[in-house]
C-alpha atoms as a PDB file:
ATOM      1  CA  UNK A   1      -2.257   1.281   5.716  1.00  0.00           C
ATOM      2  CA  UNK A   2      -0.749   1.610   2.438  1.00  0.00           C
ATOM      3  CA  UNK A   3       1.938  -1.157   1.485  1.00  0.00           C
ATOM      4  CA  UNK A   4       3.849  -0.544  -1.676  1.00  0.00           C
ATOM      5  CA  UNK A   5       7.218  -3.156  -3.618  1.00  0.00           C
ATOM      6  CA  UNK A   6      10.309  -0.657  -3.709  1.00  0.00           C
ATOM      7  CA  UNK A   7      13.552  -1.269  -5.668  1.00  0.00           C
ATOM      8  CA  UNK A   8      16.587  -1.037  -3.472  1.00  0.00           C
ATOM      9  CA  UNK A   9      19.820   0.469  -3.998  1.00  0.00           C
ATOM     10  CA  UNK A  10      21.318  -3.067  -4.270  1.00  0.00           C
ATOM     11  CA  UNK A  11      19.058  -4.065  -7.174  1.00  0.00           C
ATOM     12  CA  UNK A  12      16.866  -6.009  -4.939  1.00  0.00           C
ATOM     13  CA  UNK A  13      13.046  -4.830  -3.830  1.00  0.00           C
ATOM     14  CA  UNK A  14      11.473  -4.724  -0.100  1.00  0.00           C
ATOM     15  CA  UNK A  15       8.181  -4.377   1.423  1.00  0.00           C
ATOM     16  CA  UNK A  16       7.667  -1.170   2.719  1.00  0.00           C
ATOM     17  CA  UNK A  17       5.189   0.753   4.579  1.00  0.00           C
ATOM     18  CA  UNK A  18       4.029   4.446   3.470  1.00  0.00           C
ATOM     19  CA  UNK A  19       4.307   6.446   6.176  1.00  0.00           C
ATOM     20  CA  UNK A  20       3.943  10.429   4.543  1.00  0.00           C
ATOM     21  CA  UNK A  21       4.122  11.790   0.878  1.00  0.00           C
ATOM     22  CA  UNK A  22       6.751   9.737  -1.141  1.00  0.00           C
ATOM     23  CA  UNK A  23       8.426   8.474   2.568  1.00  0.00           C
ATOM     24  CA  UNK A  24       8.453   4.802   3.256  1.00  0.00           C
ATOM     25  CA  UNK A  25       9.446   2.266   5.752  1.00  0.00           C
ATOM     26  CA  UNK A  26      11.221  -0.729   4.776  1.00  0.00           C
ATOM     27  CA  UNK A  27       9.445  -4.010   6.023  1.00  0.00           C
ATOM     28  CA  UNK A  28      11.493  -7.274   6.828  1.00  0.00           C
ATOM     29  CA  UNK A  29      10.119  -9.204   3.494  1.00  0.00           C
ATOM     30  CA  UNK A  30      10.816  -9.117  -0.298  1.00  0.00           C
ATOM     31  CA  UNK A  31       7.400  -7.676  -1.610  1.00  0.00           C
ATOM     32  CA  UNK A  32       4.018  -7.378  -1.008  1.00  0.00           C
ATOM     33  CA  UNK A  33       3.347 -11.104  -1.805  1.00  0.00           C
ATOM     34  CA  UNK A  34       6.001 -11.958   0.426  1.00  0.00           C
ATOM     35  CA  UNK A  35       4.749  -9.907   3.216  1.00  0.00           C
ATOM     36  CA  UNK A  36       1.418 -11.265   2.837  1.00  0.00           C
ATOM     37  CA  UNK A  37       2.518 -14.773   2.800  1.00  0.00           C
ATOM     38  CA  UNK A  38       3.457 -14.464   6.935  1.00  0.00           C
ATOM     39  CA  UNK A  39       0.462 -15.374   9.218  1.00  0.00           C
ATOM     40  CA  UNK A  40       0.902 -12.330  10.772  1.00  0.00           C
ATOM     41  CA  UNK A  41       1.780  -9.433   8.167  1.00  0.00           C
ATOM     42  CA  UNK A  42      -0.453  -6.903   9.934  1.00  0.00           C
ATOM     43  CA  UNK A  43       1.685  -7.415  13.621  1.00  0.00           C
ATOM     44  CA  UNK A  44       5.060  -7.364  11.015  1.00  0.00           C
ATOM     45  CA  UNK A  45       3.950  -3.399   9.773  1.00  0.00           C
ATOM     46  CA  UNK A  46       3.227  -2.685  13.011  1.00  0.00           C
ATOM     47  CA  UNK A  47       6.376  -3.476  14.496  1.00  0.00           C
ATOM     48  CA  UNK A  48       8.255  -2.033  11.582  1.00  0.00           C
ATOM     49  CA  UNK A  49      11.660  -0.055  12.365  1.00  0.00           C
ATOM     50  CA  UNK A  50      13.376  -0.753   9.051  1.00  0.00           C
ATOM     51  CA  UNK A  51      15.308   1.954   6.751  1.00  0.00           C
ATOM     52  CA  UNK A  52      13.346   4.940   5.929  1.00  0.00           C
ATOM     53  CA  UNK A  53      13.116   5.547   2.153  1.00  0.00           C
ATOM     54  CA  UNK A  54      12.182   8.824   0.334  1.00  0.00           C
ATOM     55  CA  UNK A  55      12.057   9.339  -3.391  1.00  0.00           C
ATOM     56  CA  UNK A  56      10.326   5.692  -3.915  1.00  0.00           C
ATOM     57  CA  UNK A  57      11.187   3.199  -7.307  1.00  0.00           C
ATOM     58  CA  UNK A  58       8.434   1.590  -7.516  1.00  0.00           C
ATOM     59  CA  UNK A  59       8.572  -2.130  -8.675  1.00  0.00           C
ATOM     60  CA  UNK A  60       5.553  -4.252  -9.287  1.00  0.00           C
ATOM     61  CA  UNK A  61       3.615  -4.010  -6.385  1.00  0.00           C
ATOM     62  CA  UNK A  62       3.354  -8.483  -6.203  1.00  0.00           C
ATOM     63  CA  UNK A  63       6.351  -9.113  -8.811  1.00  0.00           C
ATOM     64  CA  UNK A  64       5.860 -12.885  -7.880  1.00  0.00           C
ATOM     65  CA  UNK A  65       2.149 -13.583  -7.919  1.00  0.00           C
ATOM     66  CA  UNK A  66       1.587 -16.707  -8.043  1.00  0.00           C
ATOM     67  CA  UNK A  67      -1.952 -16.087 -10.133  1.00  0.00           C
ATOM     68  CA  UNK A  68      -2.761 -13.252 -12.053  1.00  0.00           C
ATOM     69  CA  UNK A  69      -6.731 -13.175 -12.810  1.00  0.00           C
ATOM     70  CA  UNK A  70      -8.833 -10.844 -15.250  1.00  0.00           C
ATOM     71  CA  UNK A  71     -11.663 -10.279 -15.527  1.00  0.00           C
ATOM     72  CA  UNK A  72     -13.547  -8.977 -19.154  1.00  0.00           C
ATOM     73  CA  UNK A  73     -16.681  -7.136 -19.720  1.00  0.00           C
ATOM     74  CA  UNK A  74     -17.178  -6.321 -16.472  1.00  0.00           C
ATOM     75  CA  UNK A  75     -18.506  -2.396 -16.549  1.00  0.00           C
ATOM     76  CA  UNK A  76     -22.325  -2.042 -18.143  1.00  0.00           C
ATOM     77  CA  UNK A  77     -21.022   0.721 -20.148  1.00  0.00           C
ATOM     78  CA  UNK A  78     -17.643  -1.084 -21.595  1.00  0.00           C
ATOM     79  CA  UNK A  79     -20.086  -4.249 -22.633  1.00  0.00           C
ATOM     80  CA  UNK A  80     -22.011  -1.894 -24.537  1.00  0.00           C
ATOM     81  CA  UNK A  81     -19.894  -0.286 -26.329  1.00  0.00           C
ATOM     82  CA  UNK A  82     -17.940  -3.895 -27.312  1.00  0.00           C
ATOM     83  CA  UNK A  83     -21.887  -5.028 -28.435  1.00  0.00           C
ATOM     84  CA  UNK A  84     -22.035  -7.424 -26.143  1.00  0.00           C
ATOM     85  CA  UNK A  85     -25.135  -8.482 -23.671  1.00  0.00           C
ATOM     86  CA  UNK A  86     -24.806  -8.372 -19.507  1.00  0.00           C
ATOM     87  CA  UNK A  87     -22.923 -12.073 -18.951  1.00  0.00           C
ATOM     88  CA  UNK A  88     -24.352 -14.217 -16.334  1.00  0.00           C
ATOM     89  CA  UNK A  89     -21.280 -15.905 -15.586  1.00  0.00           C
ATOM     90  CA  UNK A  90     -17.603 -13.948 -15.249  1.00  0.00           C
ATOM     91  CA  UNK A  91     -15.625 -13.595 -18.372  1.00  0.00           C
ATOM     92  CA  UNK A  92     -11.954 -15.043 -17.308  1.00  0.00           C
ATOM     93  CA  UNK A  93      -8.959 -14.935 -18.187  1.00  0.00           C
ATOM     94  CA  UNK A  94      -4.861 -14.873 -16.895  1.00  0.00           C
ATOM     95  CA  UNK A  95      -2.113 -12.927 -16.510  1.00  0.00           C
ATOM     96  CA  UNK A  96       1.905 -14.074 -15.678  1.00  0.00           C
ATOM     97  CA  UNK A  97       3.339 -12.228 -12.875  1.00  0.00           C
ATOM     98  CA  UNK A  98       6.067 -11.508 -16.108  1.00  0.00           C
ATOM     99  CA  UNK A  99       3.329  -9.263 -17.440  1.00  0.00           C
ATOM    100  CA  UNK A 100       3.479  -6.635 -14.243  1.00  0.00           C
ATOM    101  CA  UNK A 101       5.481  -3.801 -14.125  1.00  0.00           C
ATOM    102  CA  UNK A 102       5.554  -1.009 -11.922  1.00  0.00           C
ATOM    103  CA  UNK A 103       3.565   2.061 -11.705  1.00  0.00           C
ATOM    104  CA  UNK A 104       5.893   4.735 -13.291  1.00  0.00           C
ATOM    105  CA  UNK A 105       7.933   2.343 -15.550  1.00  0.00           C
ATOM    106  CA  UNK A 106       8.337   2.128 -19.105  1.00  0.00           C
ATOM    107  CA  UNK A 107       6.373  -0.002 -21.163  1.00  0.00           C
ATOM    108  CA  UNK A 108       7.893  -1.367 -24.975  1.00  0.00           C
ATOM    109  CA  UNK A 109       5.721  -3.319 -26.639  1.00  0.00           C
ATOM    110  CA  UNK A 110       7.523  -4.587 -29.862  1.00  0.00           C
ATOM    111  CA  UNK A 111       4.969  -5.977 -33.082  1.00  0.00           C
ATOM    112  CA  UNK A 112       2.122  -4.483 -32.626  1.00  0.00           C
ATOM    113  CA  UNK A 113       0.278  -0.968 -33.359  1.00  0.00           C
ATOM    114  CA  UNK A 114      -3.267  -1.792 -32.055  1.00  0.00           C
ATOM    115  CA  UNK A 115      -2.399  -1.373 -27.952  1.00  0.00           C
ATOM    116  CA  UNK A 116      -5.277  -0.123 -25.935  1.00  0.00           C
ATOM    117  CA  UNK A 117      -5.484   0.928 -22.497  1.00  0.00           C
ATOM    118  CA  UNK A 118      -7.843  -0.379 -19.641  1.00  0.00           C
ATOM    119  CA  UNK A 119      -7.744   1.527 -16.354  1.00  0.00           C
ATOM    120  CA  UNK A 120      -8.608  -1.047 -13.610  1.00  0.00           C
ATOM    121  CA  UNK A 121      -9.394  -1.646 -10.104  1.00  0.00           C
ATOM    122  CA  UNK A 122      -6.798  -4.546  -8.994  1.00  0.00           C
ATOM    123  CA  UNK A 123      -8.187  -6.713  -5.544  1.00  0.00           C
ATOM    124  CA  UNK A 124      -5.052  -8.352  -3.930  1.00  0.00           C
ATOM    125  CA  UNK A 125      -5.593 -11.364  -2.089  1.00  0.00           C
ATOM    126  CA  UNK A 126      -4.619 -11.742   1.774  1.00  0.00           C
ATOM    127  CA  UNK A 127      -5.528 -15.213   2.538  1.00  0.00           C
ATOM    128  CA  UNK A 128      -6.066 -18.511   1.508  1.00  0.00           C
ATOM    129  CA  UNK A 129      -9.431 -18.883  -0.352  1.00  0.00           C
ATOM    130  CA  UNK A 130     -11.369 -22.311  -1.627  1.00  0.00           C
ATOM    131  CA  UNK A 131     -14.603 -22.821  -2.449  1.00  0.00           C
ATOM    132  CA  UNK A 132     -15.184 -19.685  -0.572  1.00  0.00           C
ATOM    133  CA  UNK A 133     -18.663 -18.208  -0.298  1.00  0.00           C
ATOM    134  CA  UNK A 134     -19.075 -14.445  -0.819  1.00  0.00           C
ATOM    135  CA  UNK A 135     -18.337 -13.311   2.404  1.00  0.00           C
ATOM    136  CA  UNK A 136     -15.463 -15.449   3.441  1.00  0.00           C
ATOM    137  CA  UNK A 137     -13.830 -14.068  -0.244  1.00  0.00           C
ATOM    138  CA  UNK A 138     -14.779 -10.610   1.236  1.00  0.00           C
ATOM    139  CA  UNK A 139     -12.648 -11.284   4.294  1.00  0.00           C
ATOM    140  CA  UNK A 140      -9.793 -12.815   2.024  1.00  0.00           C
ATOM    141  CA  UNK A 141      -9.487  -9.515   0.569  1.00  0.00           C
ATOM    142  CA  UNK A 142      -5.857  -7.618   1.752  1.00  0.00           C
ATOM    143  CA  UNK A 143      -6.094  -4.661  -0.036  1.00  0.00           C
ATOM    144  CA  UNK A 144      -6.969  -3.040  -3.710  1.00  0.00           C
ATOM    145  CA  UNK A 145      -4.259  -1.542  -5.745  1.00  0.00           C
ATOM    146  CA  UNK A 146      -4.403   0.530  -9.622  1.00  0.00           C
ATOM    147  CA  UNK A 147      -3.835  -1.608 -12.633  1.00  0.00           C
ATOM    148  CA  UNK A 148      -4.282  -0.984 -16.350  1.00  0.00           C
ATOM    149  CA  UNK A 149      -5.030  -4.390 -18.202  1.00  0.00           C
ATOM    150  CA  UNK A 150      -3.007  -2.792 -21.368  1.00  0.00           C
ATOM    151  CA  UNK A 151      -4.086  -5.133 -24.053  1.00  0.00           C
ATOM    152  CA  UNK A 152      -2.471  -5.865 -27.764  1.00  0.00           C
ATOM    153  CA  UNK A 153      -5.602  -5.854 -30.260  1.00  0.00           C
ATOM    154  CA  UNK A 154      -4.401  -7.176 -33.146  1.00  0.00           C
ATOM    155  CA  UNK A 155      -3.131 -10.364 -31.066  1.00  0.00           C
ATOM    156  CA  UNK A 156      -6.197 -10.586 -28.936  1.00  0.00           C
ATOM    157  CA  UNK A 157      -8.554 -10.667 -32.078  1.00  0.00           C
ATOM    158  CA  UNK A 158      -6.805 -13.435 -33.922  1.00  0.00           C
ATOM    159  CA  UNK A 159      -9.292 -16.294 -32.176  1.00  0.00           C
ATOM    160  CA  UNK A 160     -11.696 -16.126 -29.837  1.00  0.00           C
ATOM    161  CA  UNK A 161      -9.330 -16.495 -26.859  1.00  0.00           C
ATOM    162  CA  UNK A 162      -8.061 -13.274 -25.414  1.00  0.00           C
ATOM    163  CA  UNK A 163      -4.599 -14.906 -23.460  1.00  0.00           C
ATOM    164  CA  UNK A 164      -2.623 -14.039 -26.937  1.00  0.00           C
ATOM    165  CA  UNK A 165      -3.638 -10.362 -26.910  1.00  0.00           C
ATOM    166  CA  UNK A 166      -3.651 -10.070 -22.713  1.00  0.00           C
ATOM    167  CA  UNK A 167      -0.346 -11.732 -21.521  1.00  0.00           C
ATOM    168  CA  UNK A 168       2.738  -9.724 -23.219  1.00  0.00           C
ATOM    169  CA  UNK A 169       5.616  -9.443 -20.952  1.00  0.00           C
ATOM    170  CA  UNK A 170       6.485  -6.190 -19.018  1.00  0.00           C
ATOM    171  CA  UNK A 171       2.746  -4.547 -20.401  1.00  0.00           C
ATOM    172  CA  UNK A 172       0.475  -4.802 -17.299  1.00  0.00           C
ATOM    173  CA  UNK A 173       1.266  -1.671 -14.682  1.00  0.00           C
ATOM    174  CA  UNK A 174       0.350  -2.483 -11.366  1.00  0.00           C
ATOM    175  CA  UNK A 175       0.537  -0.135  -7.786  1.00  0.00           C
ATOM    176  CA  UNK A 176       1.916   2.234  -6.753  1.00  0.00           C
ATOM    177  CA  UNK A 177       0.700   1.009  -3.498  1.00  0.00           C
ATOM    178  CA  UNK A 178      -2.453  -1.643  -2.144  1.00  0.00           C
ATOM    179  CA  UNK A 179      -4.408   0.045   0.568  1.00  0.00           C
ATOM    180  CA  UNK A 180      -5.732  -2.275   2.633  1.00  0.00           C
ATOM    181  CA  UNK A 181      -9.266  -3.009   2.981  1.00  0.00           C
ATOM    182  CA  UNK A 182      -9.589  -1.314   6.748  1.00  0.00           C
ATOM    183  CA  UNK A 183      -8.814   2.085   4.935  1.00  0.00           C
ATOM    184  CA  UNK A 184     -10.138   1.819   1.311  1.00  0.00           C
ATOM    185  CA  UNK A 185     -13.815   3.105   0.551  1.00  0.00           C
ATOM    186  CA  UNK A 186     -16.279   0.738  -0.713  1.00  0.00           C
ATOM    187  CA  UNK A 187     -16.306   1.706  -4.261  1.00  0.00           C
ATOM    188  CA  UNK A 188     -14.053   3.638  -6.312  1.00  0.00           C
ATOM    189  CA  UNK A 189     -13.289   6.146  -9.214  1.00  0.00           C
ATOM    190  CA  UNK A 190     -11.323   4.725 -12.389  1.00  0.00           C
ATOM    191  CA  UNK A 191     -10.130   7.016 -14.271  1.00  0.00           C
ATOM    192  CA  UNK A 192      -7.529   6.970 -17.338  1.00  0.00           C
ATOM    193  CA  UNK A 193      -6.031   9.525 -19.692  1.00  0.00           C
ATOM    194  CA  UNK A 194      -3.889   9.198 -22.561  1.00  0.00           C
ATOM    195  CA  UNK A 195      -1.593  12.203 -23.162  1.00  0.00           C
ATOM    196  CA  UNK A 196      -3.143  13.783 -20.623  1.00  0.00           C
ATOM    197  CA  UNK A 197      -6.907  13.593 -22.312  1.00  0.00           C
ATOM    198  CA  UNK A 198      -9.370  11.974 -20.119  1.00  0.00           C
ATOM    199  CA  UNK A 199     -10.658   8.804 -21.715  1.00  0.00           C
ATOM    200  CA  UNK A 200     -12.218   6.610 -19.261  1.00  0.00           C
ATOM    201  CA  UNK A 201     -14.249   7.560 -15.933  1.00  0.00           C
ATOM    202  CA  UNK A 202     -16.465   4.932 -14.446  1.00  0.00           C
ATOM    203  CA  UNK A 203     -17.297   3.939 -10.696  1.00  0.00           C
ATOM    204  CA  UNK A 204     -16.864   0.385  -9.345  1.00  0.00           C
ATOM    205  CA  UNK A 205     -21.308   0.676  -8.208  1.00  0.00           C
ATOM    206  CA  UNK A 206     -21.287  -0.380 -12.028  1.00  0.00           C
ATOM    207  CA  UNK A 207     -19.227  -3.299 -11.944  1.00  0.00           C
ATOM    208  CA  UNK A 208     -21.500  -7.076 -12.372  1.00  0.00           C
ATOM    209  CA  UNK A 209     -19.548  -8.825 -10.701  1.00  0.00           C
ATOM    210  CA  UNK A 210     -17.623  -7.138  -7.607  1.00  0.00           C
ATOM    211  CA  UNK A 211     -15.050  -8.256  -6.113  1.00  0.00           C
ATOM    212  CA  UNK A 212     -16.165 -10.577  -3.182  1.00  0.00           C
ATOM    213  CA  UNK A 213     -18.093 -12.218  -6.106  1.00  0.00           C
ATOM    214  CA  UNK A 214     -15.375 -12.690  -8.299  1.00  0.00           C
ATOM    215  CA  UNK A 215     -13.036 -13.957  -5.809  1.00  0.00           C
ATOM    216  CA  UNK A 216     -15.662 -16.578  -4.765  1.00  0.00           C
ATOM    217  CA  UNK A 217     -16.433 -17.390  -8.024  1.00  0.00           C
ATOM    218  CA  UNK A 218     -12.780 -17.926  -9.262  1.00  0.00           C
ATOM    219  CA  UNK A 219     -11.841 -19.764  -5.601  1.00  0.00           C
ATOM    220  CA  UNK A 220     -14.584 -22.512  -7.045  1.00  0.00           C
ATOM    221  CA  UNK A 221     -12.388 -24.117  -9.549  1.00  0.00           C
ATOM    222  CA  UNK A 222      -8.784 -22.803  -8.312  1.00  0.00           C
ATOM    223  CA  UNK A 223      -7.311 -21.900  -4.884  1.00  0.00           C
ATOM    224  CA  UNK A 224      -6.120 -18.532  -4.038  1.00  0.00           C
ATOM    225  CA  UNK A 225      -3.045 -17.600  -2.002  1.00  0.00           C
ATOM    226  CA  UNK A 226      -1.808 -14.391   0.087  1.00  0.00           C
ATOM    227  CA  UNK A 227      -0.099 -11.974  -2.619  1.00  0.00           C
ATOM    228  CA  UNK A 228      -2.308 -13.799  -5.977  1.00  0.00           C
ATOM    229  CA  UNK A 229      -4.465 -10.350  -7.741  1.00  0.00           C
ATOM    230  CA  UNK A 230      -7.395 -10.325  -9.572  1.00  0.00           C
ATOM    231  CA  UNK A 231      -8.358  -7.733 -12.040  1.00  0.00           C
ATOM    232  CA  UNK A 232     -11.642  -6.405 -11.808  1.00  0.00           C
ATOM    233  CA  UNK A 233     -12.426  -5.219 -15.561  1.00  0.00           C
ATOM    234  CA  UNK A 234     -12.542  -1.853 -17.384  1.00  0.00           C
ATOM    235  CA  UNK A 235     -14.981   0.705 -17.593  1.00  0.00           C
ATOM    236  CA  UNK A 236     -16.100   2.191 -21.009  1.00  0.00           C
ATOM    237  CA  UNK A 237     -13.741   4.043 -23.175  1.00  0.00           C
ATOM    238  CA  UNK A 238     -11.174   2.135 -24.524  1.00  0.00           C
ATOM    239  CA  UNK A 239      -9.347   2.723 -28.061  1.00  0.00           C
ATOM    240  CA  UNK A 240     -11.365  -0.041 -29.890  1.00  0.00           C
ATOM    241  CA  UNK A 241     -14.654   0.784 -28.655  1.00  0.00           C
ATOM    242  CA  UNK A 242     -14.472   4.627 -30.510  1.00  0.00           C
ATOM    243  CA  UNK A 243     -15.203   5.580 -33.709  1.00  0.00           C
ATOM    244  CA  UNK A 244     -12.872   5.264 -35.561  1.00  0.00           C
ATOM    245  CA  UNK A 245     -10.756   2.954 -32.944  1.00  0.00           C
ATOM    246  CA  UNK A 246      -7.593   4.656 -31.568  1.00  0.00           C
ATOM    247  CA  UNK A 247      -4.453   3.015 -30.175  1.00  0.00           C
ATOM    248  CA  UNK A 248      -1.931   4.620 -27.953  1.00  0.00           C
ATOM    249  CA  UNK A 249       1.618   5.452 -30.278  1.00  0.00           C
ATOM    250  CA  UNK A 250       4.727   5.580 -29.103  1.00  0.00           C
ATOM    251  CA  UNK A 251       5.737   7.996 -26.783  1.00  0.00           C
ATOM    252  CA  UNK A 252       2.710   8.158 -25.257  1.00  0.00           C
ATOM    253  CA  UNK A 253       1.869   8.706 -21.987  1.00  0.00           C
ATOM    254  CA  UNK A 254      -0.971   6.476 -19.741  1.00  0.00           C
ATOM    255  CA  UNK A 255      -2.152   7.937 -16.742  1.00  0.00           C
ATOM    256  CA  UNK A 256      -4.374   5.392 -14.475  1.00  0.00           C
ATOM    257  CA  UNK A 257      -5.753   6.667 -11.488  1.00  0.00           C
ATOM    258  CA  UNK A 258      -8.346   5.578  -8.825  1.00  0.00           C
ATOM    259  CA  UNK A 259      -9.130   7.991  -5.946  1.00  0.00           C
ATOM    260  CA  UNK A 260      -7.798   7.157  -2.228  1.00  0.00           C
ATOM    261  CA  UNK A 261      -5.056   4.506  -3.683  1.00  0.00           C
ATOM    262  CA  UNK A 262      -2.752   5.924  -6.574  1.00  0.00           C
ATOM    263  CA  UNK A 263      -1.959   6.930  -9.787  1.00  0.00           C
ATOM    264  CA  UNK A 264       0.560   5.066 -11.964  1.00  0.00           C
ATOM    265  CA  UNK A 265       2.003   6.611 -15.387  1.00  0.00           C
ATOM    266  CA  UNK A 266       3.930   4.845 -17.763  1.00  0.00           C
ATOM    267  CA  UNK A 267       5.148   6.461 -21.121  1.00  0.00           C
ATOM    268  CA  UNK A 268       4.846   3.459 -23.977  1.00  0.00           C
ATOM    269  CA  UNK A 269       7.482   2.880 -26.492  1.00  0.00           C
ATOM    270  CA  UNK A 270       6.118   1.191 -29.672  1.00  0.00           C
ATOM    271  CA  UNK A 271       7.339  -0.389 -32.259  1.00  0.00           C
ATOM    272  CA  UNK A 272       5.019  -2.038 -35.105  1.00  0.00           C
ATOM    273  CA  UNK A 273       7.215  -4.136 -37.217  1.00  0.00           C
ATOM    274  CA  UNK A 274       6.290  -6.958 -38.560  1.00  0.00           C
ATOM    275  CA  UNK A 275       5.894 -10.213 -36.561  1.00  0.00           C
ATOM    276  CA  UNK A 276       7.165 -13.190 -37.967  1.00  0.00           C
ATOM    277  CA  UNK A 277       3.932 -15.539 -39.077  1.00  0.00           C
ATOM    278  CA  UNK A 278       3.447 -19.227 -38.053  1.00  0.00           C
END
């Protein structure tokens, strides 16, 4: 099934339930985290006879994720073109659910003009997961969603932690939709384009750490709830891995697509005054 956070007439969002091209079915919770949160979500979408929806506004798919969980240099190719070596351990780092937005909204980014794109696969959680080995993170898994892990350079670069350059607020698209895990393949096409121009293609087989792994390795130190999402990493081609490095401008356009779940596209506005200094 595909599960997808809709804005409502009222200004509110629901849960709903895909149930043809752009036709949905409203479910009785607020989102997708919300849904997940109930014991039994899957009986909830089965039993759905809420309003049907057509012409979807998408919201962030988990607008109130309680965690929000990166991970970096994740792809063979993207480590090698950042000149790094294969890590042994997960590169980690967080998100605020204010980062998300959803997968056709606009994204404003105001003082800086060194903002890069990274198409992403997205893993949303379905159950409650502690020290979990690899295969009870496997079965924790709800569903896998689109992300792009849109990322402010300039910011990031300043010291050797990333959360400066990784957590602006309304810069992360996530959606349109989370397929769960019953229907999704096992490994997936990422693909992004700028302006239309494809820029990154890479296939989940490459990933080092996938996502049962990364789920058990993050559940070791923190727990994970029903509706929390962990980014799985980039593949090769982003902006400051080329020659010279390339940023998206405003007006842009930033397609993110990954076959069987969704595309999201968000046109950026830019603007790169200057910040005030510390």
């Amino acid at each position: 099934m595909k599960l997808a956070t809709l804005r409502t007439a009222n200004g509110g969002t629901t849960a709903a339930l895909a149930t043809g091209a752009d036709s949905y079915l409203a479910l009785p919770a607020s989102d997708v985290g919300a849904l997940l949160g109930q014991a039994n979500w899957r009986a909830v979408v089965e039993a759905a006879d809420g309003e049907a929806i057509s012409n979807p506004d998408f919201a962030p798919l988990l607008p109130n994720a309680g965690k929000v969980i990166c991970c970096g240099l994740n792809y063979g190719d993207h480590i090698q073109e950042m000149g790094r070596e294969l890590p042994e351990f997960p590169t980690l780092f967080a998100k605020y659910a204010d980062t998300l937005v959803g997968a056709t909204d606009a994204v404003e980014v105001q003082g800086s003009g060194r903002v890069d794109w990274e198409a992403e696969l997205a893993v949303v959680v379905g159950s409650e997961l502690f020290h979990a080995d690899e295969d009870q993170a496997r079965q924790g898994i709800a569903g896998y969603t689109v992300a792009n892990d849109v990322s402010v350079r300039d910011w990031q670069n300043r010291t050797l932690q990333w959360f400066q350059g990784k957590a602006w607020d309304r810069t992360t698209p996530v959606g349109p939709v989370m397929v769960t895990t019953d229907e999704a393949g096992e490994h997936f096409q990422v693909r992004g384009y700028v302006n239309g121009e494809l820029v990154q293609d890479g296939n989940t087989r490459t990933l080092v750490f996938g996502p049962a792994q990364l789920l058990s390795y993050i559940s070791q130190f923190t727990i994970l709830r029903p509706g929390d999402l962990v980014l799985t990493g980039t593949p090769g081609g982003v902006g400051m891995g080329m020659t010279p490095p390339r940023f998206l401008a405003d007006g842009d356009t930033l397609v993110t697509e990954i076959d069987g779940i969704g595309r999201l596209e968000n046109r950026f506005r830019i603007h790169a005054h200057a910040e005030a200094t510390v």
